[in-house]
N, C-alpha and C. Protein backbone atom coordinates (compact mmCIF):
# COMPACT_ATOMS: atom_id res chain seq x y z
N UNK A 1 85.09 113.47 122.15
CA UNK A 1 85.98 113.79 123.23
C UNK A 1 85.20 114.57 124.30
N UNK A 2 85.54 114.07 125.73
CA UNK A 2 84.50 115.13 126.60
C UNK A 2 85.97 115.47 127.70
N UNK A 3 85.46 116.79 128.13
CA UNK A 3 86.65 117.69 128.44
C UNK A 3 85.84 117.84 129.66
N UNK A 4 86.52 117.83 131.19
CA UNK A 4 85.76 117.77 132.47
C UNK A 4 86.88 119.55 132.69
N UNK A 5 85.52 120.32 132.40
CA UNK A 5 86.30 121.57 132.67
C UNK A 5 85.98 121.93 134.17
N UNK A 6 85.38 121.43 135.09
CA UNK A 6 85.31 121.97 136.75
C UNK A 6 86.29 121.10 136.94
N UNK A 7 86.92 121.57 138.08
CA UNK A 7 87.71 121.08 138.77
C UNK A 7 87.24 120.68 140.48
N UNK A 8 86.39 121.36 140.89
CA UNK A 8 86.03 121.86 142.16
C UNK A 8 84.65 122.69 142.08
N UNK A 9 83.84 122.48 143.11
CA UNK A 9 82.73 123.43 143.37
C UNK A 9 83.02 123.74 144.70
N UNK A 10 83.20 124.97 144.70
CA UNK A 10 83.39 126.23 146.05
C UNK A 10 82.27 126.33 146.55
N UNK A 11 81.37 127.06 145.86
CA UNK A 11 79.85 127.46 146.72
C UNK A 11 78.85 126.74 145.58
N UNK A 12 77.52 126.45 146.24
CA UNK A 12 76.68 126.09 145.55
C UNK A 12 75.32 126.32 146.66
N UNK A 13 74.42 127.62 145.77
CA UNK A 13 72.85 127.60 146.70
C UNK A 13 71.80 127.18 145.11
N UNK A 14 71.37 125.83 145.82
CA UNK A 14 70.54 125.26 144.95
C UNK A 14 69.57 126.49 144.61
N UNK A 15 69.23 126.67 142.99
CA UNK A 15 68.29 127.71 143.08
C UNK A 15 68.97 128.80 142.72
N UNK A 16 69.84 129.09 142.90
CA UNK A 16 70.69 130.63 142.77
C UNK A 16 71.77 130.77 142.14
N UNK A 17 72.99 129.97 142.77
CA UNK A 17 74.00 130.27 142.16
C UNK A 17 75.06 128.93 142.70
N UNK A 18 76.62 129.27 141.39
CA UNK A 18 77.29 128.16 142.03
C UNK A 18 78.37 128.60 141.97
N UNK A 19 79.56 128.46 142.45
CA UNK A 19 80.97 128.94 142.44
C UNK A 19 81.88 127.65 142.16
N UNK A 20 82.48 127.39 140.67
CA UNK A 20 83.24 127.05 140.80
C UNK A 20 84.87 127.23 140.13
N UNK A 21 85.85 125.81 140.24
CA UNK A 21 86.99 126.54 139.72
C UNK A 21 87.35 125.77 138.80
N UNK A 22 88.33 126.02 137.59
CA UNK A 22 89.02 125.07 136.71
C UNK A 22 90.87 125.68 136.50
N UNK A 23 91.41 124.65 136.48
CA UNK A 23 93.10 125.37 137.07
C UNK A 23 93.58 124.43 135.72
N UNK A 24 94.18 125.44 135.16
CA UNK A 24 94.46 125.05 133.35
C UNK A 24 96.05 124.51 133.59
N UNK A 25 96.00 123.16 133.27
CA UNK A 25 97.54 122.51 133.03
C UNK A 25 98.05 122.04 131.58
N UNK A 26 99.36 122.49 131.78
CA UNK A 26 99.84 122.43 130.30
C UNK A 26 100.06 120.97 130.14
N UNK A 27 99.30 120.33 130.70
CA UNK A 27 99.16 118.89 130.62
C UNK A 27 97.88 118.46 129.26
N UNK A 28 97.09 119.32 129.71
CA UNK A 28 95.94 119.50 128.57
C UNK A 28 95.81 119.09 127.36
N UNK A 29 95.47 118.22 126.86
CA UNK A 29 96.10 117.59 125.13
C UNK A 29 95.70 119.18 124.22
N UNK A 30 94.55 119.97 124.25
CA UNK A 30 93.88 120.32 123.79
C UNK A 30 95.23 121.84 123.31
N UNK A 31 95.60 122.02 124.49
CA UNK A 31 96.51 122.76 124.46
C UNK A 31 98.43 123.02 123.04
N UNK A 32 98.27 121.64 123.10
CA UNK A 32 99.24 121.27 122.35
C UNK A 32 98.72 121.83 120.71
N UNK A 33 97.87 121.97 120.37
CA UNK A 33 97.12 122.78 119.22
C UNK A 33 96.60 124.13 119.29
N UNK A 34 96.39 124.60 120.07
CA UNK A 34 96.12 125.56 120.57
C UNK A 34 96.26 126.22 121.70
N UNK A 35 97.98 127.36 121.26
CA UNK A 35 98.38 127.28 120.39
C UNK A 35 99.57 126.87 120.77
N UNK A 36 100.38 126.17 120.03
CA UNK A 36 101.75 125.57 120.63
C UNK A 36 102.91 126.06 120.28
N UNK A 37 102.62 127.57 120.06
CA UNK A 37 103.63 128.17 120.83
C UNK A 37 103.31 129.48 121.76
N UNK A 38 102.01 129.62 121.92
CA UNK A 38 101.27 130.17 123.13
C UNK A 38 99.99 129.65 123.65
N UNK A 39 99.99 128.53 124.43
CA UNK A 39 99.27 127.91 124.80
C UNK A 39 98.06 128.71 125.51
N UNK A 40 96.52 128.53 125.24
CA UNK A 40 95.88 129.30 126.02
C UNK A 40 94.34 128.42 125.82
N UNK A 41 93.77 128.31 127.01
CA UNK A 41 92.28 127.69 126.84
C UNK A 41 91.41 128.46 125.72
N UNK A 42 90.97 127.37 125.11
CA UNK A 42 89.82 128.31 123.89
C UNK A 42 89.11 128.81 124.21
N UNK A 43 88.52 129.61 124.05
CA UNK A 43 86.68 130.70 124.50
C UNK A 43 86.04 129.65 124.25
N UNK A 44 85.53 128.99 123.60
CA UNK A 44 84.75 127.99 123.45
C UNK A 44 84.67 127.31 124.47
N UNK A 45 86.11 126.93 125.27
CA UNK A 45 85.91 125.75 126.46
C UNK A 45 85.82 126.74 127.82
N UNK A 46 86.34 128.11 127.89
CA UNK A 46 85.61 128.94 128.89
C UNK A 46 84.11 129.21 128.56
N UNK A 47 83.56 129.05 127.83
CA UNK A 47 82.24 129.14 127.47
C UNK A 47 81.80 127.46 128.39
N UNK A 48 82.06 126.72 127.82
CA UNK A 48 81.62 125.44 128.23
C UNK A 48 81.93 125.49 129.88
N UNK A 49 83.00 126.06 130.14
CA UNK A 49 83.10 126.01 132.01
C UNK A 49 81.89 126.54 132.41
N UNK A 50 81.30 127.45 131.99
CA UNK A 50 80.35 128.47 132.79
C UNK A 50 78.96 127.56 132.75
N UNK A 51 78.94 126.83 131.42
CA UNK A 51 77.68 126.32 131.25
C UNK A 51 78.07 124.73 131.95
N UNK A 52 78.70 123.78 132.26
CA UNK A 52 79.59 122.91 132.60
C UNK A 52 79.11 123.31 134.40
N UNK A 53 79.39 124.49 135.16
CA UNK A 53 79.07 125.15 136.13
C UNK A 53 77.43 125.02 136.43
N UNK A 54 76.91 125.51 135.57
CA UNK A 54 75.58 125.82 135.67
C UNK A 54 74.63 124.62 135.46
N UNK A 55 75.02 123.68 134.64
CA UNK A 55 74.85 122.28 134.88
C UNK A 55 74.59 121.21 136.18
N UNK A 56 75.75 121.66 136.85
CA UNK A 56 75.79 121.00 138.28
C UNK A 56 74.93 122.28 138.98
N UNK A 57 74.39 122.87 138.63
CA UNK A 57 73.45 123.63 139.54
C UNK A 57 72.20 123.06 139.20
N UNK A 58 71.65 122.92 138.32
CA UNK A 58 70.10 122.13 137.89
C UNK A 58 70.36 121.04 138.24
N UNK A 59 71.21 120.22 138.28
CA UNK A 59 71.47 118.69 138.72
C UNK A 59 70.97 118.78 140.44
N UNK A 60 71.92 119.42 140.87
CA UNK A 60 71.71 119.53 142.33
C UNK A 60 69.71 120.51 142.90
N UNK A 61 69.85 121.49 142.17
CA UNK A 61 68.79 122.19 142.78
C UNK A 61 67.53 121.36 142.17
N UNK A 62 67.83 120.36 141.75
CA UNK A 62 66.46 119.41 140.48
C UNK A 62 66.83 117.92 141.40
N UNK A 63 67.28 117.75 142.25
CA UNK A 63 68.31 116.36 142.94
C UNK A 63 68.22 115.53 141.63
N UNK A 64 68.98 116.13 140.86
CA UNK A 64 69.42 115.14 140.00
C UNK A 64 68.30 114.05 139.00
N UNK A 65 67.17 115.10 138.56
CA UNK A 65 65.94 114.72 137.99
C UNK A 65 66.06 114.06 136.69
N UNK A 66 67.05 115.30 136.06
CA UNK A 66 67.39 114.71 134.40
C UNK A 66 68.56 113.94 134.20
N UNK A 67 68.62 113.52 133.24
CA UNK A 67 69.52 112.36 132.81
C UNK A 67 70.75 113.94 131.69
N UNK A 68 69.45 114.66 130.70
CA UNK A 68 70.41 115.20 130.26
C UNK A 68 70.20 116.78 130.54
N UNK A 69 71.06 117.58 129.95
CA UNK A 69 70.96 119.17 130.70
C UNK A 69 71.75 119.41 129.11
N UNK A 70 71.46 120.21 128.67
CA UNK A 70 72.14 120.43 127.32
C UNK A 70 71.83 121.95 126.82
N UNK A 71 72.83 123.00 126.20
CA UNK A 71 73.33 124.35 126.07
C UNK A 71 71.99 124.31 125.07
N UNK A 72 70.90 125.28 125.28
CA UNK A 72 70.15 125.15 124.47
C UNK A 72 70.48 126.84 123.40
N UNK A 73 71.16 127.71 124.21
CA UNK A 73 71.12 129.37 123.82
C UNK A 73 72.42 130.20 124.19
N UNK A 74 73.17 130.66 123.92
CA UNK A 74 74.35 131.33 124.05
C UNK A 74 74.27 132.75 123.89
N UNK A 75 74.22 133.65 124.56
CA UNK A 75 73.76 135.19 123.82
C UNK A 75 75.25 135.92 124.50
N UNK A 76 75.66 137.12 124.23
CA UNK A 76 75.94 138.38 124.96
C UNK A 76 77.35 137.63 125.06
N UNK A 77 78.29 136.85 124.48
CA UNK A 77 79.24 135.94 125.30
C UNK A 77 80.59 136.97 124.60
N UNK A 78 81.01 137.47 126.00
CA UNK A 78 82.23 138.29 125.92
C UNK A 78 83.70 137.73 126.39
N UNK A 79 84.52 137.41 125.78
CA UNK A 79 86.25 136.98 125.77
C UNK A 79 87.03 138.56 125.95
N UNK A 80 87.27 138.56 127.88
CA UNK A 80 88.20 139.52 127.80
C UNK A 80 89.58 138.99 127.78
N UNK A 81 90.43 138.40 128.08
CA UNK A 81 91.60 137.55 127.85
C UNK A 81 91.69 136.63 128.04
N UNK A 82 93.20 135.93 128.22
CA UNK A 82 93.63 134.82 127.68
C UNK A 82 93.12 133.65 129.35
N UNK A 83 93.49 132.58 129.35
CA UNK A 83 93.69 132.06 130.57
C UNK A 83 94.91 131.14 129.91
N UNK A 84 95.92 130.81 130.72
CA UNK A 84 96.87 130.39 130.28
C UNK A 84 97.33 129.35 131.20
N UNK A 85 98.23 128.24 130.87
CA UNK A 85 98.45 127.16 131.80
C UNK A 85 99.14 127.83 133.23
N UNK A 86 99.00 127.10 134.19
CA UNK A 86 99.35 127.70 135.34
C UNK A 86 98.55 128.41 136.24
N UNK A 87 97.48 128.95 135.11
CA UNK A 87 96.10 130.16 135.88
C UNK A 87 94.79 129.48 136.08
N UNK A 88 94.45 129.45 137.11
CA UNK A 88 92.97 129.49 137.58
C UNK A 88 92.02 129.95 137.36
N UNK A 89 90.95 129.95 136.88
CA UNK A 89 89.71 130.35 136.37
C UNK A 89 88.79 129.89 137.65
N UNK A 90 88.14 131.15 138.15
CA UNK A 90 86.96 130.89 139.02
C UNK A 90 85.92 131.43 138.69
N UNK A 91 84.83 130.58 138.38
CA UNK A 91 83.55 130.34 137.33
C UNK A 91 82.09 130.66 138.80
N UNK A 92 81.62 131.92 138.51
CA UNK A 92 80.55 132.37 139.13
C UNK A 92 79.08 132.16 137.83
N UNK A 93 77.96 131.28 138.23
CA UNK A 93 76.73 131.64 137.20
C UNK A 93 75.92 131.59 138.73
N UNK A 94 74.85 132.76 138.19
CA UNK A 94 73.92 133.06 138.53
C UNK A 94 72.23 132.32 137.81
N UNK A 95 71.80 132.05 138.89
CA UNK A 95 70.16 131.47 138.19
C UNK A 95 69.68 132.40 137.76
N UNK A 96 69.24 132.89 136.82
CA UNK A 96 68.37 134.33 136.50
C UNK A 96 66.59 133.53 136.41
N UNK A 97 66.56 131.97 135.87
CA UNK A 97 64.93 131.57 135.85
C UNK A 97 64.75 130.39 135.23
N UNK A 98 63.58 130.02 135.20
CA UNK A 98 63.25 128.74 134.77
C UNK A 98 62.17 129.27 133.81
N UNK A 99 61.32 128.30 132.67
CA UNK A 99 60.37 128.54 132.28
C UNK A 99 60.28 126.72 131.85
N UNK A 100 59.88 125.69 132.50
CA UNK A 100 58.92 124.54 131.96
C UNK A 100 60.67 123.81 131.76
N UNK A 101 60.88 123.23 131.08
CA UNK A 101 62.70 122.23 131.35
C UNK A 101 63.48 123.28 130.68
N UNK A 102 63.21 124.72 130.63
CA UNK A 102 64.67 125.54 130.57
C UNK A 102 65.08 126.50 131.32
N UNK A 103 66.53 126.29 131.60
CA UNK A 103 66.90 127.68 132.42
C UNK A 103 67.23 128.43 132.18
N UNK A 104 67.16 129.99 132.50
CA UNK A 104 68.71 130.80 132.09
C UNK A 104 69.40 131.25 132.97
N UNK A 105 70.33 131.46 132.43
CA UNK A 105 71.56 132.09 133.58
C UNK A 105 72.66 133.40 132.89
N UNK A 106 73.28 133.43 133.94
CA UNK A 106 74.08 134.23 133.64
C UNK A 106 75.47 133.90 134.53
N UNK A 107 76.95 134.19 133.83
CA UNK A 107 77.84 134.05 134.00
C UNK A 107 78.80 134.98 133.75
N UNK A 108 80.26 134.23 134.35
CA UNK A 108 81.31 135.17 134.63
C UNK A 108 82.50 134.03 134.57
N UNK A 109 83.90 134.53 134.25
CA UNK A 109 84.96 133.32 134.99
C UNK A 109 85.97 134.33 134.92
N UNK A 110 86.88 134.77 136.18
CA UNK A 110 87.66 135.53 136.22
C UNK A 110 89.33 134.38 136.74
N UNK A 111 89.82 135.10 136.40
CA UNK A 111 91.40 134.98 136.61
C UNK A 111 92.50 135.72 137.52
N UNK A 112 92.23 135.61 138.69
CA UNK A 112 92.48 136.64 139.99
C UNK A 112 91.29 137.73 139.79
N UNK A 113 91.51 139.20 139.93
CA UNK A 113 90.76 140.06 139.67
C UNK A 113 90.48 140.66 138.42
N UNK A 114 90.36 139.93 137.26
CA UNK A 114 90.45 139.98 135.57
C UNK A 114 89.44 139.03 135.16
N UNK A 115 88.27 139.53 134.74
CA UNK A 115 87.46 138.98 134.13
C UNK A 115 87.77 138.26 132.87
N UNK A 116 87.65 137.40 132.62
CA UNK A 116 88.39 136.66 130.95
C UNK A 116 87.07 136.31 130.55
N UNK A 117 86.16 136.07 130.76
CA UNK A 117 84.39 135.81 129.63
C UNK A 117 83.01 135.58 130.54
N UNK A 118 82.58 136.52 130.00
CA UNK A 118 81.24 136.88 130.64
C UNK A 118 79.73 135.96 129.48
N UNK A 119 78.51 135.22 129.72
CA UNK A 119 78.04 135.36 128.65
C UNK A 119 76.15 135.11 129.72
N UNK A 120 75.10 135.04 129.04
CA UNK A 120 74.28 134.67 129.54
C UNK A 120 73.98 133.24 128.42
N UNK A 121 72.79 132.69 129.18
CA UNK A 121 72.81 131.27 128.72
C UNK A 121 71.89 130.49 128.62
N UNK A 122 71.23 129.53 128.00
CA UNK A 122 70.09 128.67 128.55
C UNK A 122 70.27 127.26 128.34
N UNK A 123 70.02 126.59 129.54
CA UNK A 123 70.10 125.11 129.32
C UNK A 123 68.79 124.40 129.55
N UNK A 124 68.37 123.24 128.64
CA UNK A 124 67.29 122.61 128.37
C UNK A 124 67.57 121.30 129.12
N UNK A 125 66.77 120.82 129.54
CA UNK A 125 66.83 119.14 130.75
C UNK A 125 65.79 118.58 130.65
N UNK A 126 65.60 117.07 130.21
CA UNK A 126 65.22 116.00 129.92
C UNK A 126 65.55 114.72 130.19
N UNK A 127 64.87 113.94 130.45
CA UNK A 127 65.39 112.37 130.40
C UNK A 127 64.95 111.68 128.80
N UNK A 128 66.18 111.31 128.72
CA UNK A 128 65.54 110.35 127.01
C UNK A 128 64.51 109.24 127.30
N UNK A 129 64.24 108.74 128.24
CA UNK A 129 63.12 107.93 128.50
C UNK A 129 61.85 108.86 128.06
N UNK A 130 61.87 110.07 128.14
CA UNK A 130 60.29 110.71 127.37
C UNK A 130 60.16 110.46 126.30
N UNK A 131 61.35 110.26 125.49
CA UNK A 131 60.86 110.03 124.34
C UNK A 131 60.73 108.45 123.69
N UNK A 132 61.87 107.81 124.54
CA UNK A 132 61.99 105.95 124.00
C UNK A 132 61.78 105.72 125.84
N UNK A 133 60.64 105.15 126.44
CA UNK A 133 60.60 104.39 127.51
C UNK A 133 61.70 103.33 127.38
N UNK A 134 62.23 102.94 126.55
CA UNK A 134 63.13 101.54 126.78
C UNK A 134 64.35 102.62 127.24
N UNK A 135 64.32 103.98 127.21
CA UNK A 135 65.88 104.43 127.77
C UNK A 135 66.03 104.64 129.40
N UNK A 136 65.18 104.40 130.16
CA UNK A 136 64.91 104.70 131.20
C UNK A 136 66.18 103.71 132.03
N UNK A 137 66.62 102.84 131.39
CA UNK A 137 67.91 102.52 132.57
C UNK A 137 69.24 103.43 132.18
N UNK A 138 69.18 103.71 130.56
CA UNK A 138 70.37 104.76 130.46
C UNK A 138 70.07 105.99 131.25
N UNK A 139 69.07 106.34 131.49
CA UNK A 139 68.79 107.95 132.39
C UNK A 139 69.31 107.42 133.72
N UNK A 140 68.66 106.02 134.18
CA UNK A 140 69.53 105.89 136.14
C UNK A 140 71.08 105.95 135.75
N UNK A 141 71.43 105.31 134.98
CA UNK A 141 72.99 105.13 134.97
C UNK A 141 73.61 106.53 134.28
N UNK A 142 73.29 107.34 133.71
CA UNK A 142 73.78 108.84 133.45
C UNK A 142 73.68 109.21 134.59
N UNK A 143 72.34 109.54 135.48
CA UNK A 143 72.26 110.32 136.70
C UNK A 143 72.57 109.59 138.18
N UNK A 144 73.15 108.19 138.19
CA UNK A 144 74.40 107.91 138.63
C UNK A 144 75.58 108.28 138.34
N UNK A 145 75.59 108.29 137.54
CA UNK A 145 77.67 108.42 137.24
C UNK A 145 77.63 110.19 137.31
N UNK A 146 76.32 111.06 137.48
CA UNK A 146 77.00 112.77 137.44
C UNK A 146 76.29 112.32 139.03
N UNK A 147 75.64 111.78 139.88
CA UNK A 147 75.65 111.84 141.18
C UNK A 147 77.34 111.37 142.13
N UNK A 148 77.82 110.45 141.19
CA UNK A 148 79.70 110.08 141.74
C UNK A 148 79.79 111.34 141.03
N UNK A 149 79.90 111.82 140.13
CA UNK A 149 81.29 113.01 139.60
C UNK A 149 80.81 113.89 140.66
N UNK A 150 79.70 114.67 141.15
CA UNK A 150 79.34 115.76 141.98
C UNK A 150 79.98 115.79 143.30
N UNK A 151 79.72 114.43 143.84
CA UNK A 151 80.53 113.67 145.11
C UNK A 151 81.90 114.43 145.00
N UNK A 152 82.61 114.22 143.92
CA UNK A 152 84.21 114.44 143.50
C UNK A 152 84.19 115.82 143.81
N UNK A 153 83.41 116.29 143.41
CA UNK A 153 83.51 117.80 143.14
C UNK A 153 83.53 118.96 144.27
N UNK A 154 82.63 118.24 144.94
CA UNK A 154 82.67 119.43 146.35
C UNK A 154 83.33 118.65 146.88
């Protein structure tokens, strides 16, 4: 199952940082289990917004080099409350660095003026063609179809 947790990108400085938002509807399948009779986004998938966020920042500040971008490190990851259907989550990560195909960052996603999960992070980026040359048309057609979703996005 893949869960498109941005909704929107607000700001984006290739290199630095990106602003975006995700607006939680009780439309959500995910929701109906958790929990159904207080519905509330999991930490896990506010975790995934921030890194989900920070994603379309190496895509863009890399023009879209790798095929994949994948959560390589999770540290420091703090759940101050709930986000609940109806509420908006606006997802700030910061570039903190690169070292060779990994980044780290750091993040935030607040809920008006209420921080709900803070964590820092590292994501690893590759094309599977390094490792099987015969994948090299699945890498154009991955980094087509997140060059249309990005389009969507801002």
């Amino acid at each position: 199952m893949r869960f498109e947790l941005i909704d929107r990108i607000v700001e984006l400085e290739p290199g630095s940082r990106i602003v975006a938002t995700k607006a939680v509807s009780l439309a959500e399948e995910y929701l109906a289990d958790h929990f159904p009779t207080f519905p509330i986004l999991p930490g896990v998938l506010m975790l995934q917004a921030l890194v989900d966020s920070a994603t379309w920042l190496v895509r863009r500040t890399s023009d879209f080099a790798h095929s994949m971008i994948l959560l390589k490190e999770a540290k420091n990851v703090t759940y101050k409350n709930f986000v609940k259907p109806g509420q908006q989550m606006r997802i700030e990560v910061g570039w903190r660095g690169a070292e060779g195909a990994e980044v780290d960052f750091s993040g935030s996603g607040h809920c008006g003026s209420v921080e709900v999960v803070k964590a820092r992070f590292r994501l690893r980026q590759f094309n599977l063609a390094d490792r099987d040359p015969r994948l090299a048309s699945v890498d154009r057609r991955v980094i087509q179809a997140a060059r249309t979703r990005f389009d969507l996005l801002c």
